[in-house]
N, C-alpha and C. Protein backbone atom coordinates (compact mmCIF):
# COMPACT_ATOMS: atom_id res chain seq x y z
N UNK A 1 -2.47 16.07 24.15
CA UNK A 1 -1.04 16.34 24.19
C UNK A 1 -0.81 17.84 24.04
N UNK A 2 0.05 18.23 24.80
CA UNK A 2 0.43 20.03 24.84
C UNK A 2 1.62 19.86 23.86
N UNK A 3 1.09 21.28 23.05
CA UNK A 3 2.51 21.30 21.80
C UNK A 3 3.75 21.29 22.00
N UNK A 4 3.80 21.67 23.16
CA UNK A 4 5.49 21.29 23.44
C UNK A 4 5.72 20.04 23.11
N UNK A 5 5.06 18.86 23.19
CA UNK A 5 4.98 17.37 23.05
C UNK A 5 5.40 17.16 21.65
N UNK A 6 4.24 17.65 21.03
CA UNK A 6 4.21 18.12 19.70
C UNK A 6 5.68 18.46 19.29
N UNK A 7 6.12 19.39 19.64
CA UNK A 7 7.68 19.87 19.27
C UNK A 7 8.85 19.15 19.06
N UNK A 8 8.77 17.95 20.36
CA UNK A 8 9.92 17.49 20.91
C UNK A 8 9.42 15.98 20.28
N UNK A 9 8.38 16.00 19.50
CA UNK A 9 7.96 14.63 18.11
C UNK A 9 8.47 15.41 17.10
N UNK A 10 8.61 16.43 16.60
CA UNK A 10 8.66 17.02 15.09
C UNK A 10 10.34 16.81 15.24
N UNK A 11 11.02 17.84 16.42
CA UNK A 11 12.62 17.65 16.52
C UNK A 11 13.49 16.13 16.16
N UNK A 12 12.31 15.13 16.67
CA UNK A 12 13.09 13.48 17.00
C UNK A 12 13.55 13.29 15.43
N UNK A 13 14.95 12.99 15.35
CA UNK A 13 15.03 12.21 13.67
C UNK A 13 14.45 10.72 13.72
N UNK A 14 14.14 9.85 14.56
CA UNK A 14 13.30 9.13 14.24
C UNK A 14 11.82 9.35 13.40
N UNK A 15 11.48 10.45 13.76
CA UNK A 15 9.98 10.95 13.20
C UNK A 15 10.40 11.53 12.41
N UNK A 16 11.16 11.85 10.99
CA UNK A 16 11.88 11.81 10.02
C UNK A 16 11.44 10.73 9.18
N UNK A 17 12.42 9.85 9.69
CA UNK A 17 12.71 8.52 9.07
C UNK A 17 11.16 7.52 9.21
N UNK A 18 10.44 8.08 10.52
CA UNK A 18 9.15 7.05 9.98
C UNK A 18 7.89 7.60 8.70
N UNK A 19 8.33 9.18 8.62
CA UNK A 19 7.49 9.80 7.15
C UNK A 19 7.93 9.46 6.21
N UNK A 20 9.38 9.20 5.98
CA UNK A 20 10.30 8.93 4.77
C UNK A 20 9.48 7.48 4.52
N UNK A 21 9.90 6.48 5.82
CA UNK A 21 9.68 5.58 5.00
C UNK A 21 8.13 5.19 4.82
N UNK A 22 7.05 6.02 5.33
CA UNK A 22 6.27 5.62 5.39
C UNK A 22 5.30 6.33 3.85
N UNK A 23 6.06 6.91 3.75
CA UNK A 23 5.61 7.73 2.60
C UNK A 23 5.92 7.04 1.04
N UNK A 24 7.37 6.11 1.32
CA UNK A 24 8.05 5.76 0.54
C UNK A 24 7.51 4.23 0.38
N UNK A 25 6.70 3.62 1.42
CA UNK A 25 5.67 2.26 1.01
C UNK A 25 4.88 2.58 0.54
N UNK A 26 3.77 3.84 0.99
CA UNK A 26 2.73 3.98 0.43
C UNK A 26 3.05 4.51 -1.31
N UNK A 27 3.81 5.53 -1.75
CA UNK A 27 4.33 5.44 -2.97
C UNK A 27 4.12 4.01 -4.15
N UNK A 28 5.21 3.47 -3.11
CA UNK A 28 5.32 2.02 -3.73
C UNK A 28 3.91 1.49 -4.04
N UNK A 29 3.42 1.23 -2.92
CA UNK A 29 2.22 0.58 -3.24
C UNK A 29 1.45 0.88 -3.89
N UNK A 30 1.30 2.26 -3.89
CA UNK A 30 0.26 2.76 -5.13
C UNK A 30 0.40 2.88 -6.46
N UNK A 31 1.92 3.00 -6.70
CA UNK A 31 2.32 2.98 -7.89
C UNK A 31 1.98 1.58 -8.24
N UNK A 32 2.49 0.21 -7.53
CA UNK A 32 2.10 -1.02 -8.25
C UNK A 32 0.14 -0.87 -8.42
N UNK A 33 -0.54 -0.59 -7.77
CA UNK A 33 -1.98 -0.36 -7.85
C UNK A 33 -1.98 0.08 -8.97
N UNK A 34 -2.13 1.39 -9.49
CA UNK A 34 -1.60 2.12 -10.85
C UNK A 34 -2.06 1.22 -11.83
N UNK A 35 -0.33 0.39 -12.02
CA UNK A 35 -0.25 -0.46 -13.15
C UNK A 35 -0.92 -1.22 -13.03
N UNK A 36 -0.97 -2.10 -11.61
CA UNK A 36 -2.14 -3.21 -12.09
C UNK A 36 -3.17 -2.41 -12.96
N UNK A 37 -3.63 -1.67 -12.55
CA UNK A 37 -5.29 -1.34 -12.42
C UNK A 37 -5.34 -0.83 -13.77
N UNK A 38 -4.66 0.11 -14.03
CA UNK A 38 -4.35 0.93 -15.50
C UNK A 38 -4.06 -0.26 -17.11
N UNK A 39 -3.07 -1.02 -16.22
CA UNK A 39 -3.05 -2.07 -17.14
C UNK A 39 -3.86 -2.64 -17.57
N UNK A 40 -4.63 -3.66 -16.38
CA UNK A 40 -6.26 -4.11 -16.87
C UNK A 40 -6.81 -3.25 -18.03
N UNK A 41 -6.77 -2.01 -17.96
CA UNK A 41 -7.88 -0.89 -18.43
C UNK A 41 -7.03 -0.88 -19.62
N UNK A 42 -6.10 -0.86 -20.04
CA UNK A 42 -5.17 -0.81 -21.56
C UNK A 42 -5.36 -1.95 -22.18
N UNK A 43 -5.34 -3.12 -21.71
CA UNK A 43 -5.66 -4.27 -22.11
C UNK A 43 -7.03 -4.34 -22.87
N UNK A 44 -8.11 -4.32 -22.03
CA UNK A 44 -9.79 -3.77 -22.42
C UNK A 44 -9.25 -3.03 -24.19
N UNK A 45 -8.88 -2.03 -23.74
CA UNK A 45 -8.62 -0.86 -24.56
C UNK A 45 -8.21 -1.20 -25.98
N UNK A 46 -6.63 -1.87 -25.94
CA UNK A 46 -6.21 -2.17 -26.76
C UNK A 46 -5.68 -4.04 -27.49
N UNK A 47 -6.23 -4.35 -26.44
CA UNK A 47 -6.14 -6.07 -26.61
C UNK A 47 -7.76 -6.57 -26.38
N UNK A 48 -8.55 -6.20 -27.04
CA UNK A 48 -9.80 -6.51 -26.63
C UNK A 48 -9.89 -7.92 -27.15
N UNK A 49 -9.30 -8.77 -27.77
CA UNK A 49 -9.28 -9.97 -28.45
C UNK A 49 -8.53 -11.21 -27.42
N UNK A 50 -7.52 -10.01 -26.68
CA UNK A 50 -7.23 -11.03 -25.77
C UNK A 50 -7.68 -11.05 -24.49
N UNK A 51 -8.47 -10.23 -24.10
CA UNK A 51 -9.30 -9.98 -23.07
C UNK A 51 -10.72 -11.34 -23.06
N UNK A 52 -10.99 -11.27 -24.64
CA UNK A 52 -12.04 -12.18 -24.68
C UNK A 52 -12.07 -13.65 -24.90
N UNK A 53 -10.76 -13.98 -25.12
CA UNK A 53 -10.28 -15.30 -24.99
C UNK A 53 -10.27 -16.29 -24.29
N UNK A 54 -11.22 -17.21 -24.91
CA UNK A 54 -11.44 -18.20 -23.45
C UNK A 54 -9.62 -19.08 -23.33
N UNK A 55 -10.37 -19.44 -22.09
CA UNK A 55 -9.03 -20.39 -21.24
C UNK A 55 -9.10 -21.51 -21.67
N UNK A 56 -9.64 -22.01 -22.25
CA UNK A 56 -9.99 -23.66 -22.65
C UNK A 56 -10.98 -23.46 -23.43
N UNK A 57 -11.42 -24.25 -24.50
CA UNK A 57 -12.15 -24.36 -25.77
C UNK A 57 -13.50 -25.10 -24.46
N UNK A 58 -14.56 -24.33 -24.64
CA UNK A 58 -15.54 -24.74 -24.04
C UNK A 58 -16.10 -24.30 -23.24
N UNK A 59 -14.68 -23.23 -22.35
CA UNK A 59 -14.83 -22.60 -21.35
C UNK A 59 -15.99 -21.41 -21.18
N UNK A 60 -16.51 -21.06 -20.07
CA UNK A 60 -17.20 -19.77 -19.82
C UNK A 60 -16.19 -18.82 -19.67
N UNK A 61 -15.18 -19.35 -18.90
CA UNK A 61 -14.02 -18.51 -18.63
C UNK A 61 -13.13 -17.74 -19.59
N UNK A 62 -13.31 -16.62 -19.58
CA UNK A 62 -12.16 -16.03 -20.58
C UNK A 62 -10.98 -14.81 -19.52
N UNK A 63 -9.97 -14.89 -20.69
CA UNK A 63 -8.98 -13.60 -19.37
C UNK A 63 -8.82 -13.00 -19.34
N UNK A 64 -10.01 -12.28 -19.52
CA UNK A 64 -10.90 -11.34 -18.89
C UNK A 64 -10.73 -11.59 -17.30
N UNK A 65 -12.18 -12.27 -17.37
CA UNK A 65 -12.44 -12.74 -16.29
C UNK A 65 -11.37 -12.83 -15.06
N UNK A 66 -10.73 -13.94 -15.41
CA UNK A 66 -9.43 -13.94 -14.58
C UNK A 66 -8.67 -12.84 -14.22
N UNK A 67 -7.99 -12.04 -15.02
CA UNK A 67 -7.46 -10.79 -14.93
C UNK A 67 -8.22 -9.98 -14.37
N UNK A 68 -9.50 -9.81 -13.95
CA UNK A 68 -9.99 -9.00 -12.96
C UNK A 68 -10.11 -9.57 -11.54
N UNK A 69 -10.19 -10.83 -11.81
CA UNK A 69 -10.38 -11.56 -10.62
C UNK A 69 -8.61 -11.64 -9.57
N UNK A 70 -7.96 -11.67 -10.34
CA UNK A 70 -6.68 -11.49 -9.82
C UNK A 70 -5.68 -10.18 -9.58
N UNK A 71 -7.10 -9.01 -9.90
CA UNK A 71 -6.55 -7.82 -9.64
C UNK A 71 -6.85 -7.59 -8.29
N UNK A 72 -8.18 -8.47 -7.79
CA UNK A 72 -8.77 -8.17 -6.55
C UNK A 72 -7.91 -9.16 -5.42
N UNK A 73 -7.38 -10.27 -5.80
CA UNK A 73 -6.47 -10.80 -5.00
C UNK A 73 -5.19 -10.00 -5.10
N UNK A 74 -4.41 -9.43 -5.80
CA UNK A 74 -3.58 -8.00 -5.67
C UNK A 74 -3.88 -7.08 -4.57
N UNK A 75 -4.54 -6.42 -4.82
CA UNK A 75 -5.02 -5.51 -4.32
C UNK A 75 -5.43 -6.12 -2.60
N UNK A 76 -6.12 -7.10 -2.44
CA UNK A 76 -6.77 -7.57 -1.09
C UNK A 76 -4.93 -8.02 -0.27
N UNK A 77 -3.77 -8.02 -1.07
CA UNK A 77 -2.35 -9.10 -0.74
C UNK A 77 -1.81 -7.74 -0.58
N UNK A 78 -1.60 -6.75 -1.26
CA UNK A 78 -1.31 -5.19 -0.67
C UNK A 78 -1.54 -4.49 0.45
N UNK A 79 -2.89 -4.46 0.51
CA UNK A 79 -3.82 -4.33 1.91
C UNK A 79 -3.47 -4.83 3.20
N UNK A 80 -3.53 -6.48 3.03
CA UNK A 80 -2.26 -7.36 4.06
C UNK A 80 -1.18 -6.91 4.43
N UNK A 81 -0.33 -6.70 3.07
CA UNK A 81 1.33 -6.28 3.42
C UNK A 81 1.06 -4.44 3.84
N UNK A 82 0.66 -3.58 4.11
CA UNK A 82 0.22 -2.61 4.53
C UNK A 82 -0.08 -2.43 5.57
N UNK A 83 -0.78 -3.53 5.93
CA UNK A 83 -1.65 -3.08 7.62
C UNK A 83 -0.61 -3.71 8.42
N UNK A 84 0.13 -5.01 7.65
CA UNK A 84 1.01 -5.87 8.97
C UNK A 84 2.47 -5.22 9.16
N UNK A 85 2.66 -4.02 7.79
CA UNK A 85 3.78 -3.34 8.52
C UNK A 85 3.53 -1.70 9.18
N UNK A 86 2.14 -1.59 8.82
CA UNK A 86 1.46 -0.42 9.51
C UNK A 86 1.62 -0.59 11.07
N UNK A 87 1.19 -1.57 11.02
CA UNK A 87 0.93 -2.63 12.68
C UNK A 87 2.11 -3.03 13.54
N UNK A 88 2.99 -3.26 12.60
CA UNK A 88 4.48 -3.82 12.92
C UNK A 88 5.66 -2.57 13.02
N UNK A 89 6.06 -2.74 12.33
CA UNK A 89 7.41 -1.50 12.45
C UNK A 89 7.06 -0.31 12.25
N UNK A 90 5.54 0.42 11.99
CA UNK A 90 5.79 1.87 11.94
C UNK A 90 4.89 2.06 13.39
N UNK A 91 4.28 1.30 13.87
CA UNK A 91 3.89 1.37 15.23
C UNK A 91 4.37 1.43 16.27
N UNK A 92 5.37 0.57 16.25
CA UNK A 92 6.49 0.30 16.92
C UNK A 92 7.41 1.87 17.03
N UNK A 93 7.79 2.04 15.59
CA UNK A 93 8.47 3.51 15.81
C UNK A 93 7.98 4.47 16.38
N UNK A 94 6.79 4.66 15.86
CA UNK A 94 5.61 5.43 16.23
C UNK A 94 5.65 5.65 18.31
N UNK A 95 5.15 4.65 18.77
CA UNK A 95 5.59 4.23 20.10
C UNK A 95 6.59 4.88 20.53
N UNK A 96 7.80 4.29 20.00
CA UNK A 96 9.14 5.31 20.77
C UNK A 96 9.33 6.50 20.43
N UNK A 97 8.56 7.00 19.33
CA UNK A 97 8.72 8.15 19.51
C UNK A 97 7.41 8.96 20.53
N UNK A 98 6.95 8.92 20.61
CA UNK A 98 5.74 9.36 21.90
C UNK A 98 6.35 9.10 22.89
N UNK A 99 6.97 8.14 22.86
CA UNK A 99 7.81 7.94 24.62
C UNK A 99 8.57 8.66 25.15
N UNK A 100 9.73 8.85 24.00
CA UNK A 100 10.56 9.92 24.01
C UNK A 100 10.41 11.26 23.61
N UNK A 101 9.17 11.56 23.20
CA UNK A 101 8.64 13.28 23.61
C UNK A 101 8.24 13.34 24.91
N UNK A 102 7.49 12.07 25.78
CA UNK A 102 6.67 12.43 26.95
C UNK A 102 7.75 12.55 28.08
N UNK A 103 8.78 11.39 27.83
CA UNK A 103 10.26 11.52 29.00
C UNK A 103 10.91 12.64 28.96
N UNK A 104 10.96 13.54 27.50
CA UNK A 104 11.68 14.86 27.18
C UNK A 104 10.39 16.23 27.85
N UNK A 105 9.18 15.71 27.87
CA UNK A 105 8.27 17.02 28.48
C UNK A 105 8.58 16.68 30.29
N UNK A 106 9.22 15.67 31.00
CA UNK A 106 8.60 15.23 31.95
C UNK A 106 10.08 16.12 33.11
């Protein structure tokens, strides 16, 4: 692509609004990552009693266990909601805006 192309993508307020918001999911998302993740690690830290607590009298299982195991289903359900609006509406924007730099160079 010749920078003029380049130019007439930076000018579009659509290509604005797809950094805003794209900046403004990834934010989001990382901030919930954060807490999950940080949390786990405070918990360890300062609830170590309830970290080691089994789930049932008998159990191997304690929640622990669980609580890590459900950080990785978090995290893997983020990933999902990420790529399918990566894929979906910022692609999509993405698209018209390339269209409408190449019709504006043409």
């Amino acid at each position: 692509m010749s920078s003029s192309v380049y130019a007439h993508i930076r000018r579009n307020p659509r290509f604005t609004e797809l950094v805003t918001k794209r900046t403004r999911f990834a934010a989001v998302l990382a901030a919930i990552v954060l807490v999950v993740f940080y949390g786990f690690i405070l918990l360890v830290a300062f609830a170590p009693e309830l970290i080691g607590k089994r789930l049932f009298e008998g159990s191997n299982w304690t929640f622990g266990i669980v609580a890590g195991l459900v950080q990785f289903i978090v995290f893997w359900a983020l990933t999902l909601v990420y790529v399918r609006r990566a894929n979906g509406e910022f692609d999509d924007i993405n698209n018209e805006i390339v269209k409408a730099a190449w019709k504006e160079e043409k």
